[in-house]
Each structure stands twice: as structure tokens, then as C-alpha cells.
C-alpha atoms as a PDB file:
ATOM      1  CA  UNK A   1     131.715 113.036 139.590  1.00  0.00           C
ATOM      2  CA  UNK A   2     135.178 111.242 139.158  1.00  0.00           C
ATOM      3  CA  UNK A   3     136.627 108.453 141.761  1.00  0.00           C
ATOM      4  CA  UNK A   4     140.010 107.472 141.795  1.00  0.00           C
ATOM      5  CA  UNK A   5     140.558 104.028 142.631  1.00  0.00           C
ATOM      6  CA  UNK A   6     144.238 104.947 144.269  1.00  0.00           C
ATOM      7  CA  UNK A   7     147.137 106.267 143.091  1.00  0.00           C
ATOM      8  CA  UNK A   8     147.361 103.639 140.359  1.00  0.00           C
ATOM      9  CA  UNK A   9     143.482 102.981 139.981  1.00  0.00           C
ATOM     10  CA  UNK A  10     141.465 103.627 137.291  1.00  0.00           C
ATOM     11  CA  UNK A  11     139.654 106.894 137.256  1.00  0.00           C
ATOM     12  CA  UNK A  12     135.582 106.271 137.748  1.00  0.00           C
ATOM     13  CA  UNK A  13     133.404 108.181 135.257  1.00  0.00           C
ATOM     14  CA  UNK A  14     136.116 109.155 133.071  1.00  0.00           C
ATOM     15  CA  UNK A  15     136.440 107.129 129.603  1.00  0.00           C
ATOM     16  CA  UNK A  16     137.022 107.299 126.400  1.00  0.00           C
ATOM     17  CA  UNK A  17     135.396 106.053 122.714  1.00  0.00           C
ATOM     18  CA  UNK A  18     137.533 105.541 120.075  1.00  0.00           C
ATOM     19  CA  UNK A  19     135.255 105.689 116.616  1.00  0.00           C
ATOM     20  CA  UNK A  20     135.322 102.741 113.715  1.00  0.00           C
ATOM     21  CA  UNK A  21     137.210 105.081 111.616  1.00  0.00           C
ATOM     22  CA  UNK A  22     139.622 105.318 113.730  1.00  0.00           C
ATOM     23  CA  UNK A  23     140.283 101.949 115.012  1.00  0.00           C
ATOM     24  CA  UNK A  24     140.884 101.431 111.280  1.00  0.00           C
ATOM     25  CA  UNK A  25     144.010 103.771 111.707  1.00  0.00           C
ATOM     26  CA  UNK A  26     145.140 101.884 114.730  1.00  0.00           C
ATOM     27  CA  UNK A  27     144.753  99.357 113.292  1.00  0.00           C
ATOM     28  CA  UNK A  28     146.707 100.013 109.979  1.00  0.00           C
ATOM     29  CA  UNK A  29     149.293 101.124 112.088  1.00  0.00           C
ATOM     30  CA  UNK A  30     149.812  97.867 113.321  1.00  0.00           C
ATOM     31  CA  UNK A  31     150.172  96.742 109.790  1.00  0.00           C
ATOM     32  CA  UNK A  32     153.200  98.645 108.885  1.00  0.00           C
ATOM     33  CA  UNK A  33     154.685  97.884 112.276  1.00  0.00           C
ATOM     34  CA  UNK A  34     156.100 101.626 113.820  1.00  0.00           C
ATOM     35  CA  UNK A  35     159.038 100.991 115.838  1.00  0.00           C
ATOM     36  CA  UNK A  36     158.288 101.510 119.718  1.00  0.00           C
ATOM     37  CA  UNK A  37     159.118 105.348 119.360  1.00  0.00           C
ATOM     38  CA  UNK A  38     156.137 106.100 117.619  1.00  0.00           C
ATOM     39  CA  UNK A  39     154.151 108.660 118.577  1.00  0.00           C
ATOM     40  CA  UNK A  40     150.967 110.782 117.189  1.00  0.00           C
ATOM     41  CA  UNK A  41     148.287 112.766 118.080  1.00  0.00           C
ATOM     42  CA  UNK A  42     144.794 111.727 118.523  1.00  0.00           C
ATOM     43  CA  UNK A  43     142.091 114.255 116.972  1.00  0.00           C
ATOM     44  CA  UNK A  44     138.060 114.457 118.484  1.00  0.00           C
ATOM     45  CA  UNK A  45     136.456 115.963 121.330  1.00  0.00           C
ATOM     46  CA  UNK A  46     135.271 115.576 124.954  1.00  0.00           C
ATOM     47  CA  UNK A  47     131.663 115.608 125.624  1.00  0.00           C
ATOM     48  CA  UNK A  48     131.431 115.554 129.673  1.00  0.00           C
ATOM     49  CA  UNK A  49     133.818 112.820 130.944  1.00  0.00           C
ATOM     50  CA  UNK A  50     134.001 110.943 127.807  1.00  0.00           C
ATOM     51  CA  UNK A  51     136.801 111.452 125.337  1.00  0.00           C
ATOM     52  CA  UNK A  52     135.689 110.499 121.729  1.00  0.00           C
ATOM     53  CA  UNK A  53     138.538 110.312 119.281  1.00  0.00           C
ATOM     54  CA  UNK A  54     138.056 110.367 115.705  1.00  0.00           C
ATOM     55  CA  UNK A  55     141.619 110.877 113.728  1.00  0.00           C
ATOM     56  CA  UNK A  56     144.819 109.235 114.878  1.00  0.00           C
ATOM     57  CA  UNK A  57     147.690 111.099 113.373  1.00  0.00           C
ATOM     58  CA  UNK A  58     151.319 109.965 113.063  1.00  0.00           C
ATOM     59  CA  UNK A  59     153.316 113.010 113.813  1.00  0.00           C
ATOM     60  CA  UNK A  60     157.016 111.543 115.437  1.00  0.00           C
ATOM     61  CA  UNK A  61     159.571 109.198 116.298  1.00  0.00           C
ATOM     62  CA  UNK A  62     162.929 108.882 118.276  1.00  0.00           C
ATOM     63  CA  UNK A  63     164.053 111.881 119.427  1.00  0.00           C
ATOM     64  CA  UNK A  64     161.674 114.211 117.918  1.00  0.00           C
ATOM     65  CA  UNK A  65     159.308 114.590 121.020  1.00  0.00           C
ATOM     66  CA  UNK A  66     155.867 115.721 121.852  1.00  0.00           C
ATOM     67  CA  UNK A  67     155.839 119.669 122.695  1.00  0.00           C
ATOM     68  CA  UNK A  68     154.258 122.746 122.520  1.00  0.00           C
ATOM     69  CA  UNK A  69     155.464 124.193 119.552  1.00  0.00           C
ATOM     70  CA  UNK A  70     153.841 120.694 117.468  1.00  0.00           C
ATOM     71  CA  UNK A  71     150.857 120.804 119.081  1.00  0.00           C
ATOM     72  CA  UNK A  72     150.289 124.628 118.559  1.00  0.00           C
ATOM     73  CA  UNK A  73     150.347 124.001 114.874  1.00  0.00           C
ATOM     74  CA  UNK A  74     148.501 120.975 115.243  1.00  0.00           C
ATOM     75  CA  UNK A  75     145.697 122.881 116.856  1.00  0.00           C
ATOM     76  CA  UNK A  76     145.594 125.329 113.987  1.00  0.00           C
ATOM     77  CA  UNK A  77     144.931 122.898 111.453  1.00  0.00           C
ATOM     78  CA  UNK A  78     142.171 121.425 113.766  1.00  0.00           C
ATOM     79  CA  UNK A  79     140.750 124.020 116.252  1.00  0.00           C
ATOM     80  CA  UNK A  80     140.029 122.622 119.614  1.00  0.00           C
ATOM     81  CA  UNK A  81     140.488 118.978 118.471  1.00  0.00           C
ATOM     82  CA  UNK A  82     143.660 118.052 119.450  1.00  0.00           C
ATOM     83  CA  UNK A  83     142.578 116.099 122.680  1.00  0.00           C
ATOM     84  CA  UNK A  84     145.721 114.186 123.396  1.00  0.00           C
ATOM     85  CA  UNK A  85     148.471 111.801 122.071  1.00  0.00           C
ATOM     86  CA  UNK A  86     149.484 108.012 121.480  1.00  0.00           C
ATOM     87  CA  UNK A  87     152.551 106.152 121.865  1.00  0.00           C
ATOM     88  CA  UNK A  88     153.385 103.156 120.284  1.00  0.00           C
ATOM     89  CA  UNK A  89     154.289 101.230 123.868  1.00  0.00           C
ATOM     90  CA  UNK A  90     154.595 104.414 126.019  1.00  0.00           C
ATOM     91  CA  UNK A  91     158.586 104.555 126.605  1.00  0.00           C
ATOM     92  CA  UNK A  92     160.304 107.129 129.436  1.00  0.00           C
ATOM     93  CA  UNK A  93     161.220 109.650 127.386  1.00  0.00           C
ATOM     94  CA  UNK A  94     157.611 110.317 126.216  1.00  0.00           C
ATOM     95  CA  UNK A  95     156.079 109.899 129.502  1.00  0.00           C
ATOM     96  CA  UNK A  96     158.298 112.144 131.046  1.00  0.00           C
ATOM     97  CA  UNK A  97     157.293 114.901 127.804  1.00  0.00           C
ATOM     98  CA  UNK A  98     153.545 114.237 128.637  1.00  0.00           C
ATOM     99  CA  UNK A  99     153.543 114.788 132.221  1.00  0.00           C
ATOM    100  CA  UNK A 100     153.605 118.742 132.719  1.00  0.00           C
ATOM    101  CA  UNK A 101     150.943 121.562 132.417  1.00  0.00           C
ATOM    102  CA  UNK A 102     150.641 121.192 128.458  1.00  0.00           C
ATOM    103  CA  UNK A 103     149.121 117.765 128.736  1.00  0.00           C
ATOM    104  CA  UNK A 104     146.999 118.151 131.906  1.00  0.00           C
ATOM    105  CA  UNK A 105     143.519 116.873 131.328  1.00  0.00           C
ATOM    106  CA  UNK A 106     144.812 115.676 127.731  1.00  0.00           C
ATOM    107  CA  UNK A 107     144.443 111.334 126.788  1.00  0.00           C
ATOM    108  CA  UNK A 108     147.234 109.098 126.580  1.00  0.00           C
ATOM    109  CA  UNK A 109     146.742 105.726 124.397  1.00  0.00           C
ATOM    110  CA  UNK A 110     149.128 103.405 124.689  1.00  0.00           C
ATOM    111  CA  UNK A 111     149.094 101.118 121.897  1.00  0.00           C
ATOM    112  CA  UNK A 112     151.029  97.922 122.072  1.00  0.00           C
ATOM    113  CA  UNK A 113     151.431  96.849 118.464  1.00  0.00           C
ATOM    114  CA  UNK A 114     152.538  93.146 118.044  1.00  0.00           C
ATOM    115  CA  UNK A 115     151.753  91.037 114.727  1.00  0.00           C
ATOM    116  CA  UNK A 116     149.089  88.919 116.325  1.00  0.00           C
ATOM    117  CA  UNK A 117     147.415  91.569 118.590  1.00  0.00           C
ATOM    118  CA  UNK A 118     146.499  95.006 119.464  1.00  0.00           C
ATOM    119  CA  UNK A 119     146.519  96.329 123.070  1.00  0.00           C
ATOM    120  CA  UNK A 120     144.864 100.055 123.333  1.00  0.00           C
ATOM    121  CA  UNK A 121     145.587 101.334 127.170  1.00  0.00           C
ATOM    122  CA  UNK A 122     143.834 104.972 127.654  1.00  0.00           C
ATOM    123  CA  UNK A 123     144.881 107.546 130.061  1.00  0.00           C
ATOM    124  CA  UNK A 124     144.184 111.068 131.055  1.00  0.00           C
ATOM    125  CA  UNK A 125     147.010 113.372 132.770  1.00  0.00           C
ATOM    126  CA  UNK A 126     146.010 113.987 136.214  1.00  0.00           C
ATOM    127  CA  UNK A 127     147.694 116.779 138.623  1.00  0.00           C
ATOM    128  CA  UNK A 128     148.277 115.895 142.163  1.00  0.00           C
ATOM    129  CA  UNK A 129     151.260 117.255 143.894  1.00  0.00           C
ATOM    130  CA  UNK A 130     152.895 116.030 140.824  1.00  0.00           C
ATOM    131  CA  UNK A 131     151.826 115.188 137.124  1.00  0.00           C
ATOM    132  CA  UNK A 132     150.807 111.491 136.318  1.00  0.00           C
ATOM    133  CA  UNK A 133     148.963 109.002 134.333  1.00  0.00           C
ATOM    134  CA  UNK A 134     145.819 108.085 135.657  1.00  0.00           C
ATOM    135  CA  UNK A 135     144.143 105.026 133.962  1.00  0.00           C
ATOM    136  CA  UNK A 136     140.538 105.354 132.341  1.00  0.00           C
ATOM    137  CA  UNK A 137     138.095 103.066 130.678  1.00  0.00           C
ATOM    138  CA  UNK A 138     138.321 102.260 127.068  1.00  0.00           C
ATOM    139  CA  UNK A 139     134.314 102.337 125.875  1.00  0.00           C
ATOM    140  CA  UNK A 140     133.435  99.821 122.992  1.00  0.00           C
ATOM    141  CA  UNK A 141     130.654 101.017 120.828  1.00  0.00           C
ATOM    142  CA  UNK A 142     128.139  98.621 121.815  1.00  0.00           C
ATOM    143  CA  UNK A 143     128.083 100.352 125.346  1.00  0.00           C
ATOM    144  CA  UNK A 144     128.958 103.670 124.735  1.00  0.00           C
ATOM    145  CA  UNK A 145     124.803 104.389 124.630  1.00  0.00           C
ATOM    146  CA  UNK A 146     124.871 103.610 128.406  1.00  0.00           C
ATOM    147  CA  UNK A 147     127.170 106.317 129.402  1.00  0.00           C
ATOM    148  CA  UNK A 148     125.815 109.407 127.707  1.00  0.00           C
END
């Protein structure tokens, strides 16, 4: 069963494991440095409450946003995978694409890409009275056993 802790909380039994493979392409995106516009989607599956992502996949920047019409032919090339999005330090315009009816139940990472560090902040899109982004727990490997 999920607990919010508030409005701005972090959502209890809801998390998600990101796989070695890709961290790697986190990771290399830090390397080239996107600009802050960056966005992709992330490619896996949910098992329960958990969110495991296996692909991260550049797919925009700028003014090209997130929408229905991508992610449609995203789906076809993976069926069922397409389990949410990242953003390369979340800006307005992107939040404000995410938060409707095509993204509800869907993860958000927010990765904040500097040269000496990489910051990975996971969210799911939640629904009440209005669409937002409800923080979840990012799972490390070590303790993902503990969960399942």
C-alpha cells in the first residue's frame, strides 16, 4: 500500500531501480554535457511498486516537447516499455508537458548533470484534484533484494 508523506513528501512503497547498464547511459550523458533542455525517455518495466529502468533514450531538446504523438511511436518500437521520461534539470516547460493524463502513473528522473557530479531525482505523476510530481525512492542495487 502507498503513503504519501504530504503534498510534497515522498511516496512510501513506491521506488524505482535504475540497472548498471543504464547508469552507464546516465552517466555518458553527463560526459557530453546536454544543455538543461534535454530530455529522453526511459525504457523498462514496473513489477508491483517498483519501476526498473533499463534504456535511457535521448529523444529532445528546446522546444521540441514531450507528447503523445513521440511517445506513441516510441511505444511501437518497444511495446509496453516506455515507463516514463528524464529531464536534464526538470525546467517549466517540461513539467508543465508531463503533468496531464498521458503521464499519470509514468516516472520522472531528474538528472542534474554538472562536471563533478550526478544528481538522479525520481518521480511518479500522481492525480489529485490536479496533476503533480510526487517524489519516490531511488533503489541502489545492493538493496533492491529487500524490496521484492
Amino acid at each position: 500500500m502507498r503513503k504519501r508523506g504530504g503534498r510534497f513528501g515522498i511516496i512510501r512503497g513506491v521506488d524505482v531501480l535504475i540497472t548498471p547498464e543504464a547508469r552507464r547511459e546516465i552517466e555518458a550523458l553527463r560526459a557530453v554535457r546536454p544543455a538543461s533542455s534535454t530530455w529522453g525517455i526511459l525504457i523498462g518495466h514496473k513489477r508491483g511498486f517498483r519501476f526498473i529502468v533499463e534504456k535511457v533514450f535521448p529523444a529532445g531538446s528546446g522546444q521540441v516537447l514531450p507528447d503523445e504523438r513521440v511517445f506513441a511511436g516510441l511505444d511501437g518500437i518497444w511495446p509496453g516499455g516506455v515507463i516514463g521520461l528524464f529531464a536534464v534539470r526538470l525546467s517549466a516547460s517540461v513539467k508543465k508537458a508531463v503533468l496531464g493524463p498521458l503521464f499519470y502513473g509514468k516516472l520522472v528522473l531528474e538528472l542534474g548533470a554538472t562536471a563533478q557530479k550526478q544528481s538522479v531525482r525520481p518521480f511518479v505523476v500522481e492525480f489529485e484534484r490536479r496533476f503533480f510530481l510526487a517524489r519516490i525512492l531511488l533503489v541502489t542495487a545492493g538493496r533492491a533484494k529487500a524490496h521484492e
